[in-house]
Protein backbone atom coordinates (compact mmCIF):
# COMPACT_ATOMS: atom_id res chain seq x y z
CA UNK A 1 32.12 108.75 106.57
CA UNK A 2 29.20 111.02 105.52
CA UNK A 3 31.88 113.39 103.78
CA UNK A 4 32.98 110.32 101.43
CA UNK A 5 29.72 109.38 101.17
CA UNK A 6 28.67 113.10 100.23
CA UNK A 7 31.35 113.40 97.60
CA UNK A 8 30.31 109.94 96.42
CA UNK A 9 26.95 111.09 95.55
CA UNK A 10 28.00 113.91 94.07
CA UNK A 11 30.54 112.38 91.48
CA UNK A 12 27.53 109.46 90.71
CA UNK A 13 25.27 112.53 90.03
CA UNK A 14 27.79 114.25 88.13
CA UNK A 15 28.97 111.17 86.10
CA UNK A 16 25.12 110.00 84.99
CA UNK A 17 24.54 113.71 83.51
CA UNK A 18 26.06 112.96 80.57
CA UNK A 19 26.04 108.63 80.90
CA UNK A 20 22.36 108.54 80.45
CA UNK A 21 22.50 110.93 77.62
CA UNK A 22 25.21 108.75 76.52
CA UNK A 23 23.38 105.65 76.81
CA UNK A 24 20.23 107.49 75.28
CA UNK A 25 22.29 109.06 71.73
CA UNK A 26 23.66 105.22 71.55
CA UNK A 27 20.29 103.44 71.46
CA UNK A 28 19.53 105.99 68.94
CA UNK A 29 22.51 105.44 66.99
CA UNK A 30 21.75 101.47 67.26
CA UNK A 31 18.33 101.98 65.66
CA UNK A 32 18.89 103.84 63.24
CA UNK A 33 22.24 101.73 62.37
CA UNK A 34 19.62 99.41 62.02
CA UNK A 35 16.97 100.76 59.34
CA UNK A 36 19.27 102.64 57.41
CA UNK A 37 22.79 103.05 56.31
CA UNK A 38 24.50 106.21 55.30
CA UNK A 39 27.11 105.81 52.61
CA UNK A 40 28.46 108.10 49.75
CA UNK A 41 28.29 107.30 45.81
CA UNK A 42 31.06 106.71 43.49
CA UNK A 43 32.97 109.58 41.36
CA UNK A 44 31.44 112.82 43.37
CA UNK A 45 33.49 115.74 43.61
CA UNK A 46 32.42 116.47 47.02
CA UNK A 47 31.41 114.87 50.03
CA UNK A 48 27.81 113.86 49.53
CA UNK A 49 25.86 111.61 52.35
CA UNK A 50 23.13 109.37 50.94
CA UNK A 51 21.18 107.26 52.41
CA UNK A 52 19.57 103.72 51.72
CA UNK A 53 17.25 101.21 53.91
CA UNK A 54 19.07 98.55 55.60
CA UNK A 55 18.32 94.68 56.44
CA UNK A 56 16.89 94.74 60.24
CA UNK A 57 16.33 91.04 60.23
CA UNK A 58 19.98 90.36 58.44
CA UNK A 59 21.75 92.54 60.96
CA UNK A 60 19.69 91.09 63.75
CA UNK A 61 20.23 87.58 62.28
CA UNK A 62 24.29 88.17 62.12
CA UNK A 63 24.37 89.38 65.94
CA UNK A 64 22.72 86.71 66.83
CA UNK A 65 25.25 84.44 64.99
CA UNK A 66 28.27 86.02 66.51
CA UNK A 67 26.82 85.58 70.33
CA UNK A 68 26.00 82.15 69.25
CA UNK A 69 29.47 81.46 68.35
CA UNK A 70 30.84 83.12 71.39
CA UNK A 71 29.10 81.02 73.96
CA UNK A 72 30.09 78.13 71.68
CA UNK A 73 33.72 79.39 72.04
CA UNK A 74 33.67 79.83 75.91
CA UNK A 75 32.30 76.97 75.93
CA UNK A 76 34.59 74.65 74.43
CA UNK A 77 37.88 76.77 74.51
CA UNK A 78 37.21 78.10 77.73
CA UNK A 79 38.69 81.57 78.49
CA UNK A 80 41.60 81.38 80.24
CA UNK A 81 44.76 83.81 79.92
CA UNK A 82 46.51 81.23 77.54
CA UNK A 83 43.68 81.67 74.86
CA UNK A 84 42.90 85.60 75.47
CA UNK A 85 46.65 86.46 74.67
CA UNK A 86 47.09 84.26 71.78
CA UNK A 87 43.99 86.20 70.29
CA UNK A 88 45.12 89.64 71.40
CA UNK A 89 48.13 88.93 69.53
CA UNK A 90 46.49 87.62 66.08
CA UNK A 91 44.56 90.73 66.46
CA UNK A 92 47.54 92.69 66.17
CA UNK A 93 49.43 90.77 63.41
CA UNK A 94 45.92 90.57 61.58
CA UNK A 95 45.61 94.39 62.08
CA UNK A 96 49.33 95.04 60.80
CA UNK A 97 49.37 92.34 57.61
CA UNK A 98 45.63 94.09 56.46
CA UNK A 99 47.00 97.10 56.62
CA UNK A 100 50.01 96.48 54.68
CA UNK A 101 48.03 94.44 52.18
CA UNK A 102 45.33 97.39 51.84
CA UNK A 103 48.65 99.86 51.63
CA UNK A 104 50.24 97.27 48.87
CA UNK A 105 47.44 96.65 46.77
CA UNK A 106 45.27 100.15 46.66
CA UNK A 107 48.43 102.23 46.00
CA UNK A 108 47.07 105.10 46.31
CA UNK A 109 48.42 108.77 46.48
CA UNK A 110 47.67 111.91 48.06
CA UNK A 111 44.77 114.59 47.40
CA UNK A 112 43.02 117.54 48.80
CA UNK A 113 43.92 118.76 51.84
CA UNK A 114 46.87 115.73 52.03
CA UNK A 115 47.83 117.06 48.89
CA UNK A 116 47.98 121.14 50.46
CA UNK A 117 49.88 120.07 53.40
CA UNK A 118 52.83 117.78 51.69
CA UNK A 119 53.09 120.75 48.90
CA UNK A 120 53.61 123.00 51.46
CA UNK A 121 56.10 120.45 53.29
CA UNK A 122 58.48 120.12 49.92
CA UNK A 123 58.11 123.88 50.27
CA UNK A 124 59.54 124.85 53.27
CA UNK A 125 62.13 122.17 52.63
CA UNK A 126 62.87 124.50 50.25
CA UNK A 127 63.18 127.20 52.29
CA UNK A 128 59.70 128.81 50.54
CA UNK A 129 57.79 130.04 53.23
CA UNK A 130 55.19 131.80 50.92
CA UNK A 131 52.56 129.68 52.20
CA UNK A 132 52.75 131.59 55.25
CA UNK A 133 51.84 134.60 53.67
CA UNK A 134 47.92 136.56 53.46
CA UNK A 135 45.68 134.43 51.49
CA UNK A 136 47.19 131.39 51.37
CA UNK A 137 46.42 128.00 52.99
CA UNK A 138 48.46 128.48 56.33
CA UNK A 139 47.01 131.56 56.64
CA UNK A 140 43.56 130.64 57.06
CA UNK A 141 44.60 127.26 58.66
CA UNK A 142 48.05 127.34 60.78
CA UNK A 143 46.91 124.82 63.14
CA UNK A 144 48.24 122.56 60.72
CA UNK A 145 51.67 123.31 60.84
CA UNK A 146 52.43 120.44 63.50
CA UNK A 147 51.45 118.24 60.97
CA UNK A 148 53.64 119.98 58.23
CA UNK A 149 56.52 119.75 60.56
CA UNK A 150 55.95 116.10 60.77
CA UNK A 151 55.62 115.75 56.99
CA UNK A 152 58.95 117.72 56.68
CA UNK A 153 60.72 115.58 58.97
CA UNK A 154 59.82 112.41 57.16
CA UNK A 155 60.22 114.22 53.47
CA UNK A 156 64.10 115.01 54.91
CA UNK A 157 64.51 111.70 55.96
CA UNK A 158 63.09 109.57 53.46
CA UNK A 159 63.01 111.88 50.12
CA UNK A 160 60.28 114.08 49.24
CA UNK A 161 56.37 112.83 48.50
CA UNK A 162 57.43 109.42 50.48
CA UNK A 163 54.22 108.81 50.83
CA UNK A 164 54.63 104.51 51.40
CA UNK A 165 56.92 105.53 54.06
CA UNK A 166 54.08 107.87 55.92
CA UNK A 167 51.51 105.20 55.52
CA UNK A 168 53.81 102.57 57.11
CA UNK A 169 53.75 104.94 60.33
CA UNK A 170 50.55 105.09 60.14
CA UNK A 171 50.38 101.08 60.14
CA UNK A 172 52.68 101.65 63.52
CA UNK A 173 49.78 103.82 64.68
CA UNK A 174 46.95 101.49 63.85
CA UNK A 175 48.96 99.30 66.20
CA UNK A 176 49.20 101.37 68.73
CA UNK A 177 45.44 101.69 68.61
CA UNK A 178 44.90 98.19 68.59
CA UNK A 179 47.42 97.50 71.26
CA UNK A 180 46.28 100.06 73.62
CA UNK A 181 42.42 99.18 72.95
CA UNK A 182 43.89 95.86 74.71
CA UNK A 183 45.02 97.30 77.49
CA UNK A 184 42.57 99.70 78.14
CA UNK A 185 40.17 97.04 77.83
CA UNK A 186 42.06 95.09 80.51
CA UNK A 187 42.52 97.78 82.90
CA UNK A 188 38.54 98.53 83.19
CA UNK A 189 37.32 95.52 83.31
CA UNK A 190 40.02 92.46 84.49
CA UNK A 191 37.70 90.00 82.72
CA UNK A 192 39.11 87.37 80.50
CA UNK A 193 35.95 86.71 78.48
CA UNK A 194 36.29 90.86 77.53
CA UNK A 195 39.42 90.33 76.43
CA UNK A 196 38.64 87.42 73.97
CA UNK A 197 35.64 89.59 72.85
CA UNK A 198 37.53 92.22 72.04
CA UNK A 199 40.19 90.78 70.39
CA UNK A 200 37.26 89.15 68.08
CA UNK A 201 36.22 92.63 67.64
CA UNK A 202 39.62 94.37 66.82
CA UNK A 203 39.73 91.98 63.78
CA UNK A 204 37.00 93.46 61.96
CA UNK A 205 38.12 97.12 62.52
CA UNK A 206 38.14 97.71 58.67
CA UNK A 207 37.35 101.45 59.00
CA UNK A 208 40.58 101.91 61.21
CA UNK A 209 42.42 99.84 58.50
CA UNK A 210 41.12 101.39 55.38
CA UNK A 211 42.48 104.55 56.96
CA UNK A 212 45.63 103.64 57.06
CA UNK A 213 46.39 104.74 52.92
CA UNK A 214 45.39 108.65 54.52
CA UNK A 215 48.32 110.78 54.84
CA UNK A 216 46.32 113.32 57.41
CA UNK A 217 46.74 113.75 61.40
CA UNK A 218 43.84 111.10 61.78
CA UNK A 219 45.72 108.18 62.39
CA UNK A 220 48.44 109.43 64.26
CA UNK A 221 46.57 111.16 66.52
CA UNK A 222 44.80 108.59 67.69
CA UNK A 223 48.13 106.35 67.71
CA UNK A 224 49.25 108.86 70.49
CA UNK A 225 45.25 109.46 71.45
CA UNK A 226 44.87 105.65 72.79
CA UNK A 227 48.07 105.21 74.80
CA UNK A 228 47.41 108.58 76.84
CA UNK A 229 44.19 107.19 77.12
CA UNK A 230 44.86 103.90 79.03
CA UNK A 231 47.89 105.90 81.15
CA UNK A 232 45.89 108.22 82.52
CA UNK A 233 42.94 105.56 83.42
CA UNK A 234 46.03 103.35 84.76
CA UNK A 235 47.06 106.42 86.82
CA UNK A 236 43.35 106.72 88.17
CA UNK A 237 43.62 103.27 89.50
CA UNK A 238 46.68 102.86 90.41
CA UNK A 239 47.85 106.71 91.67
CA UNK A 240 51.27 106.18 89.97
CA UNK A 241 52.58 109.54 89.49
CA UNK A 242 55.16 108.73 87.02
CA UNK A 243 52.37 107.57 84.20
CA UNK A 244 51.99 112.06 83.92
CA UNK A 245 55.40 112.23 81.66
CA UNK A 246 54.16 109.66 78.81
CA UNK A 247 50.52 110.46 79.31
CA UNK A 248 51.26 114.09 79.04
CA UNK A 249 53.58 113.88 76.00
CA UNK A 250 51.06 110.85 74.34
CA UNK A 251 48.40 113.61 74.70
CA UNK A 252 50.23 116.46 73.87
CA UNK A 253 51.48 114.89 70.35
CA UNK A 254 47.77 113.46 70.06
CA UNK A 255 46.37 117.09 69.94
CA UNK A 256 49.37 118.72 67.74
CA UNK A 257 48.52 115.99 64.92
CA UNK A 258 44.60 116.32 65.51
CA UNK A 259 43.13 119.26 66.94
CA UNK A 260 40.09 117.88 67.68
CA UNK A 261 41.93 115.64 69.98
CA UNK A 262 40.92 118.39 72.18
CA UNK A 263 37.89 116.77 73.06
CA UNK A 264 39.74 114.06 74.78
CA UNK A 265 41.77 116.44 76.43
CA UNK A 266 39.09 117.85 77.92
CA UNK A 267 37.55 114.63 79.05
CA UNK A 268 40.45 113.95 80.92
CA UNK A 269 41.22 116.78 82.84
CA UNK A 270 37.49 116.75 83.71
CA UNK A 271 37.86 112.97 84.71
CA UNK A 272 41.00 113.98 86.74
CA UNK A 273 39.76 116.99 88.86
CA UNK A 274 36.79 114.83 89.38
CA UNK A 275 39.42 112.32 90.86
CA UNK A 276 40.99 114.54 93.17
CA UNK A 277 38.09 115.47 94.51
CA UNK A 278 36.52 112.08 94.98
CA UNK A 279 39.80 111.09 96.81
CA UNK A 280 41.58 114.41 97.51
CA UNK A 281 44.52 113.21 95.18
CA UNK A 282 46.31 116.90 94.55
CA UNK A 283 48.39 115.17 92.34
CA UNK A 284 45.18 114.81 89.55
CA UNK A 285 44.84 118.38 89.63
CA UNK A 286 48.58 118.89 88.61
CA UNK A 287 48.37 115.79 86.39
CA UNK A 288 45.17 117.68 84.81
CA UNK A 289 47.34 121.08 84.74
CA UNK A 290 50.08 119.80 82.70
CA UNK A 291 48.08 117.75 80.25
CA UNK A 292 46.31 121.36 79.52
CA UNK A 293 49.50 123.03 79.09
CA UNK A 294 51.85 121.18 77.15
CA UNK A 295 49.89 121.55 73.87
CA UNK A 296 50.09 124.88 73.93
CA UNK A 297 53.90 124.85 74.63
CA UNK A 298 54.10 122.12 71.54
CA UNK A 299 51.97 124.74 69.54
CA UNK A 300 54.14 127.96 70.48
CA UNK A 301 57.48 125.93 69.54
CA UNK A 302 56.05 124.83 65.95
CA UNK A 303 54.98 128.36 65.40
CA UNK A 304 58.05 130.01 66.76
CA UNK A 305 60.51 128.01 64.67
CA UNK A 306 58.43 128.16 61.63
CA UNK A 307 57.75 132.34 62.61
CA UNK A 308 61.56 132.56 62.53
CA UNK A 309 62.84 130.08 59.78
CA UNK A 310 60.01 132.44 57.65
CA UNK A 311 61.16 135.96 58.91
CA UNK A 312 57.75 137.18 60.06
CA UNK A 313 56.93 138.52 63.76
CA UNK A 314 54.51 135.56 64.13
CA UNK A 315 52.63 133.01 62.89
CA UNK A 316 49.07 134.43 61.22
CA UNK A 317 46.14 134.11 63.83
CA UNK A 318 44.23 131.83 60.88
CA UNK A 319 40.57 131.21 60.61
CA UNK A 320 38.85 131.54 64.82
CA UNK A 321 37.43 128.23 65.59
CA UNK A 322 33.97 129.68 66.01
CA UNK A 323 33.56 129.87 62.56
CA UNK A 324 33.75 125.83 62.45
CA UNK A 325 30.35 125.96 64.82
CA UNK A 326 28.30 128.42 62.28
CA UNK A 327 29.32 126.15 59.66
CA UNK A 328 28.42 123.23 61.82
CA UNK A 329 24.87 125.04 62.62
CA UNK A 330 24.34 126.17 58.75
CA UNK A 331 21.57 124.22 56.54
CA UNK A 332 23.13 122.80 53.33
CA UNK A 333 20.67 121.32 50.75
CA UNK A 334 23.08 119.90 48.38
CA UNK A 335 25.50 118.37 50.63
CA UNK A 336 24.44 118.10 54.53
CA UNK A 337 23.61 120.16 57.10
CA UNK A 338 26.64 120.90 59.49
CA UNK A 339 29.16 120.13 56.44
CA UNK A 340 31.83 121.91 55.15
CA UNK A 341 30.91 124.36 52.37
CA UNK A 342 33.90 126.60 52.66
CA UNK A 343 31.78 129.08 55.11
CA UNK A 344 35.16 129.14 56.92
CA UNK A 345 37.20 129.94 54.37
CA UNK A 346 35.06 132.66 52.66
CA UNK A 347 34.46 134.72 55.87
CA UNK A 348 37.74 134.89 56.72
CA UNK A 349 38.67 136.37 53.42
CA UNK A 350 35.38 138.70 53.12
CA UNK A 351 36.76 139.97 56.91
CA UNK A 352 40.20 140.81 55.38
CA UNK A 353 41.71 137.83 57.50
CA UNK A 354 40.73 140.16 60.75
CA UNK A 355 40.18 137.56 63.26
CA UNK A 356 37.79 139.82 65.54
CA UNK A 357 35.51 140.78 62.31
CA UNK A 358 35.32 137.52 61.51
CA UNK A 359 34.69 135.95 65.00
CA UNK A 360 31.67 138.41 65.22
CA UNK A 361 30.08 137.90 61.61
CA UNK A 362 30.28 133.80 63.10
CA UNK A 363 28.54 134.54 66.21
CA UNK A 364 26.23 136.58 64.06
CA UNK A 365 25.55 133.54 61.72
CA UNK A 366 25.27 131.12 64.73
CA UNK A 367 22.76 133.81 66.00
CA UNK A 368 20.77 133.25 63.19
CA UNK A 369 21.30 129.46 63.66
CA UNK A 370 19.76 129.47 66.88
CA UNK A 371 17.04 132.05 66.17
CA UNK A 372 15.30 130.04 62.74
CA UNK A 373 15.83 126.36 65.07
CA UNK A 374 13.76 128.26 67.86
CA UNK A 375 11.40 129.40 65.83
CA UNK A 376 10.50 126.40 63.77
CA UNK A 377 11.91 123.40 65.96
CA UNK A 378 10.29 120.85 64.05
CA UNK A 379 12.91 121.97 61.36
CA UNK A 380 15.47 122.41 64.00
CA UNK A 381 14.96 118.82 64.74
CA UNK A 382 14.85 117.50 61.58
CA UNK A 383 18.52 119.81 61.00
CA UNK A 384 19.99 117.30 64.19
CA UNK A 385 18.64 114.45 62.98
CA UNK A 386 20.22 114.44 59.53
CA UNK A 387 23.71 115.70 60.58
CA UNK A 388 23.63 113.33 63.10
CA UNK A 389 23.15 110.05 61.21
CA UNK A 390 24.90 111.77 58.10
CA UNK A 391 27.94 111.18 60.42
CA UNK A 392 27.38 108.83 62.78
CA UNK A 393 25.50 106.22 60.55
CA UNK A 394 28.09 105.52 58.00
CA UNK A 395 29.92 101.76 58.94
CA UNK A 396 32.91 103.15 56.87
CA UNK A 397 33.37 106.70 58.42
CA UNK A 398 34.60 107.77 55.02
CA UNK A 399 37.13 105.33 54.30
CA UNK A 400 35.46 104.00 51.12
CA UNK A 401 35.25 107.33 49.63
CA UNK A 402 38.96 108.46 50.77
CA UNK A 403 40.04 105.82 49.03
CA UNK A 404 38.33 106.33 45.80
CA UNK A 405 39.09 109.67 45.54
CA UNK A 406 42.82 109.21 46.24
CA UNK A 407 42.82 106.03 43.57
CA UNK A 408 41.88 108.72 40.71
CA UNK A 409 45.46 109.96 41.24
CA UNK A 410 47.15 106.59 39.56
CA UNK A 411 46.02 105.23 35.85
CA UNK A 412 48.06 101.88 37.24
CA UNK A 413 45.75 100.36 39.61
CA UNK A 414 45.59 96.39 39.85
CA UNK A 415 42.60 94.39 38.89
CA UNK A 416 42.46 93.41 42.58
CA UNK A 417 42.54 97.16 43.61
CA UNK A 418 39.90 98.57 41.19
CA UNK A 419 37.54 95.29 42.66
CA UNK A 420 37.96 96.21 45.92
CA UNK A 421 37.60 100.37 45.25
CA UNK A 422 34.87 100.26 42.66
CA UNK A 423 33.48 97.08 42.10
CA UNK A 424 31.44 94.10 43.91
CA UNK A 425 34.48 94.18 46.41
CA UNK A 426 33.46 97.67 47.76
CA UNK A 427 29.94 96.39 48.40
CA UNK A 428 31.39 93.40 50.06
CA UNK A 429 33.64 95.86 52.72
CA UNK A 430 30.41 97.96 53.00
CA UNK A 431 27.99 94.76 53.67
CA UNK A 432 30.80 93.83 56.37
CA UNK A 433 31.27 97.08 57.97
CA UNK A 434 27.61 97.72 58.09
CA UNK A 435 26.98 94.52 60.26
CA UNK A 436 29.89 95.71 62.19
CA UNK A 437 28.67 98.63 62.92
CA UNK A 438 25.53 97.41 64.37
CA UNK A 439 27.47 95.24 66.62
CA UNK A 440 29.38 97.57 68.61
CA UNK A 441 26.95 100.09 68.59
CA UNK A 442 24.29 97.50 69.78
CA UNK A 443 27.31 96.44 72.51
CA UNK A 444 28.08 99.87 73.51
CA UNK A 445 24.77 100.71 74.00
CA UNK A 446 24.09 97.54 76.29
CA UNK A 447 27.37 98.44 78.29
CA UNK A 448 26.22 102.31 78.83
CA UNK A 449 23.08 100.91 80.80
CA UNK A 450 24.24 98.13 82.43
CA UNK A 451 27.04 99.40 83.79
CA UNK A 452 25.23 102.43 85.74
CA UNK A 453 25.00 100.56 88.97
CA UNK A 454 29.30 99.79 88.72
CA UNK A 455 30.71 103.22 87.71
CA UNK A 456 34.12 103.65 88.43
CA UNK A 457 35.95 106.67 87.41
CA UNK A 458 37.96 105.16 85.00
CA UNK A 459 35.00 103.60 82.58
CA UNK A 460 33.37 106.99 83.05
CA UNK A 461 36.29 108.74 81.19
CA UNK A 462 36.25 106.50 78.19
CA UNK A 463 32.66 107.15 78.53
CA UNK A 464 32.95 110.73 78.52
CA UNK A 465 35.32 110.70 75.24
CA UNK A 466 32.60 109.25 73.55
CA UNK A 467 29.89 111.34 75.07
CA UNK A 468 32.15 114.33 74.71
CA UNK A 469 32.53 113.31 70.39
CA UNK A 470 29.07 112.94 70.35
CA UNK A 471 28.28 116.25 71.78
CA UNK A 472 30.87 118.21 70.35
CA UNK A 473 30.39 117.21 66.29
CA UNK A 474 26.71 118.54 66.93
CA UNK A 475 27.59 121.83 66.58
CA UNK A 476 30.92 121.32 65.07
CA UNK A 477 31.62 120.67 61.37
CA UNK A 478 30.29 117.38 60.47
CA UNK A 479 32.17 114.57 59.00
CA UNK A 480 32.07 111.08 58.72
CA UNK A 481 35.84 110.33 59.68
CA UNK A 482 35.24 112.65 62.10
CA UNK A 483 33.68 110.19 63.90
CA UNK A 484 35.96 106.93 63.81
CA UNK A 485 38.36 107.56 66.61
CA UNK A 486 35.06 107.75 69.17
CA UNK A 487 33.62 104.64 67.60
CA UNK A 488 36.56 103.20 68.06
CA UNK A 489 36.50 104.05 72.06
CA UNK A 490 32.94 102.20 71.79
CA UNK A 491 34.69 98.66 70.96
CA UNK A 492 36.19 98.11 74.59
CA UNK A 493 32.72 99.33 75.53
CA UNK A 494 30.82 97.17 73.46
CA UNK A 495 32.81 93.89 74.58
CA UNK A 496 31.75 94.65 77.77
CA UNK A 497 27.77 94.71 76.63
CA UNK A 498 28.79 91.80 74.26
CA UNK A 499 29.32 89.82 76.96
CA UNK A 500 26.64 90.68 78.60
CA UNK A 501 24.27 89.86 75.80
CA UNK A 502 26.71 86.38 75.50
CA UNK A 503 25.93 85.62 79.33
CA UNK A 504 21.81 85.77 79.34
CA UNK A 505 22.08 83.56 75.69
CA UNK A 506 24.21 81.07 77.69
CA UNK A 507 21.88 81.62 80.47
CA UNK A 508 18.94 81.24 78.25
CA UNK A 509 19.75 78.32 76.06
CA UNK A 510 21.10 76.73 78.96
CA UNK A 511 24.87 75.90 77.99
């Protein structure tokens, strides 16, 4: 009994090291959601955060609305199972129809790095593996070659630069993300009155939908991200071990389209060997093992087919992933600190793609980093401050711009598509994702402090994915899109604090 109790204690203590800071960077987030809004202008050739006061007592007055109406709603419609999964499933039709009507009507094609990526595809359809070579785009940059290989599969299926069929997957995706936000959702908190939230919530996801033109790994790494999410928080409750085969694989895919799907990785092998632990389950620490090890094994089969179908001994080492942290720790005037300014790219080629050279001259520049925020950490401060809310305050995460800029690729938009990319209708998606915004992070936060006393394992990993996004684009390459799969993880969250918030106005007004 004093063991358990022991280990108890230790997995609280362990679990509110980073839930306070959690709950902490959230009410910070909230506020400044609040005063000010970060968004990006119209026809820029780069990406460009600016920033603009906000409406505290319009945001304030709109929260207020929507808890009004959902004590109004439990109150009259009650909140039984009946009602909760006739919602969930309007939430998902409503999530698939938007996204076919934003797919249908902006029309949009591919650019940038979408652009590099299904060039590249048609190329090695081709059987052109020049890309591969020293100096080119794979070379600094092979960790995209999963999502090549997916392009080529498609391309081979469907015809080359099939880019309507790539966004429908990605619609398939978005409802995976919405689907599995259910069940997650359902499996934390077994509360009917969170589901109905949620479901409210789900429906004004226009980030997520907006996304869904982007041919990138985004969206269908989260559409694998979100169901290995709920298995392995289904395993932690439930200790079945057959839930490691689809979590593993769910995970594995997650991180092959999306690197940075690492993160989550991470959380949940943490979450697991805190499990085993906890409850001497040797099964999470094998569970934890093979979730680690099958994206490599994913990584080394894409790079040993691709190594082979090319002729070369291997696949190029590319660009070493410190050099995304001294870009992430680098001052930047023009666009934002912590933003991409090709640092990356340059060093790589200055270091005669040498992968040691260049992982040095990066720890050198980080060194520098560290050394002018220590030395003046007002400015260091200040250097946080904007990267943070240059990536964490904008209610679109991007989508507005991605959009625009792919649109410049067509002269045959619709009336109805130009409104909605570059005139009043823009400002009408931003004025709704902006209150939005406030709402789940004003939920979330609610949920990360009220929940303290109840931690279970399970709502600590979800936790921990967003604490672990948080901490992780910090020091990482910034970027507003960066950011939308974690927010995302906040909406389960936030129904939890919505409720909350819904239960003392009930209280209060005494319904």
């Amino acid at each position: 009994m004093k063991t358990q109790i022991s280990k108890e204690f230790i997995i609280r203590i362990l679990i509110l090291c980073y839930m306070v800071p959690l709950g902490i960077i959230l009410v910070f987030n909230t506020l400044f959601s609040l005063f000010q809004t970060t968004y990006m202008e119209l026809y820029l050739d780069t990406e460009k955060p600016l920033y603009k006061a906000d409406s505290p007592l319009l945001l304030l007055l709109m929260t207020a609305l929507f808890i009004l109406l959902s004590v109004f709603i439990f109150k009259k419609a009650g909140a039984d199972r009946k009602i909760s999964t006739l919602l969930e499933k309007f939430s998902l039709i409503f999530s698939v129809v938007l996204c076919l009507l934003i797919i249908f009507v902006y029309r949009v094609n591919v650019a940038c790095d979408s652009q590099a990526l299904s060039d590249i595809a048609v190329s090695f359809l081709k059987g052109d593996y020049s890309p591969l070579s020293s100096g080119d785009y794979l070379a600094h940059y092979p960790h995209q070659l999963s999502m090549i290989a997916f392009l080529q599969f498609v391309y081979y299926l469907f015809g080359t630069d099939n880019y309507t069929v790539l966004q429908f997957l990605n619609v398939i995706a978005v409802f995976s993300i919405v689907y599995f936000s259910h069940r997650i959702t359902e499996e934390l908190f077994h509360q009917m009155q969170v589901q109905i939230l949620l479901s409210l919530l789900c429906i004004g996801m226009l980030p997520l939908y907006l996304y869904s033109t982007f041919i990138y790994g985004d969206i269908p790494g989260m559409g694998f991200a979100f169901p290995a999410i709920y298995l392995i928080i289904r395993y932690i409750n439930t200790k079945k071990r057959g839930l490691i085969l689809p979590a593993s694989l769910c995970m594995c895919f997650a991180v092959l389209f999306k690197s940075n799907n690492s993160v989550i990785l991470m959380a949940a092998v943490i979450i697991l060997l805190l499990n085993s632990f906890k409850n001497k389950d040797w099964f999470s620490v094998v569970f934890a093992a093979v979730l680690l090890v099958l994206p490599s094994i994913g990584t080394s089969c894409v790079n040993s087919y691709y190594a082979k179908a090319a002729g070369i001994s291997e696949i190029p080492a590319g660009i070493p992933k410190i050099a995304w942290v001294a870009m992430g720790l680098q001052e930047n005037d023009y666009i934002e600190n912590g933003w991409y300014n090709s640092y990356n790219w340059r060093i790589y080629s200055d270091c005669n793609y040498d992968t040691a050279q260049t992982s040095k001259a990066c720890l050198d520049s980080i060194k520098e980093s560290v050394s002018s925020f220590l030395s003046a950490p007002r400015s260091g401060i200040r250097f946080f401050y904007r990267k943070f809310i240059s990536q964490w305050n904008d209610p679109g995460f991007q989508a507005q711009i991605t959009n625009e800029w792919y649109s410049r690729h067509r002269d045959d938009q619709s009336d109805l598509a130009l409104y909605l990319i570059y005139g009043n209708g823009r400002l009408i998606l931003e004025w709704l994702m902006n209150i939005y915004h406030f709402l789940i992070l004003l939920g979330a936060s609610v949920f990360a402090f009220t929940g303290l006393k109840k931690l279970s394992l399970s709502s600590a990993f979800l936790s921990l994915c967003v604490f672990g996004g948080y901490f992780f684009h910090m020091f990482w390459e910034a970027g507003g899109r960066y950011g939308l799969g974690y927010f995302i993880l906040c909406v389960p969250m936030a129904a939890c604090g919505l409720l909350k918030l819904v239960q003392t106005a009930r209280r209060f007004i005494h319904i």
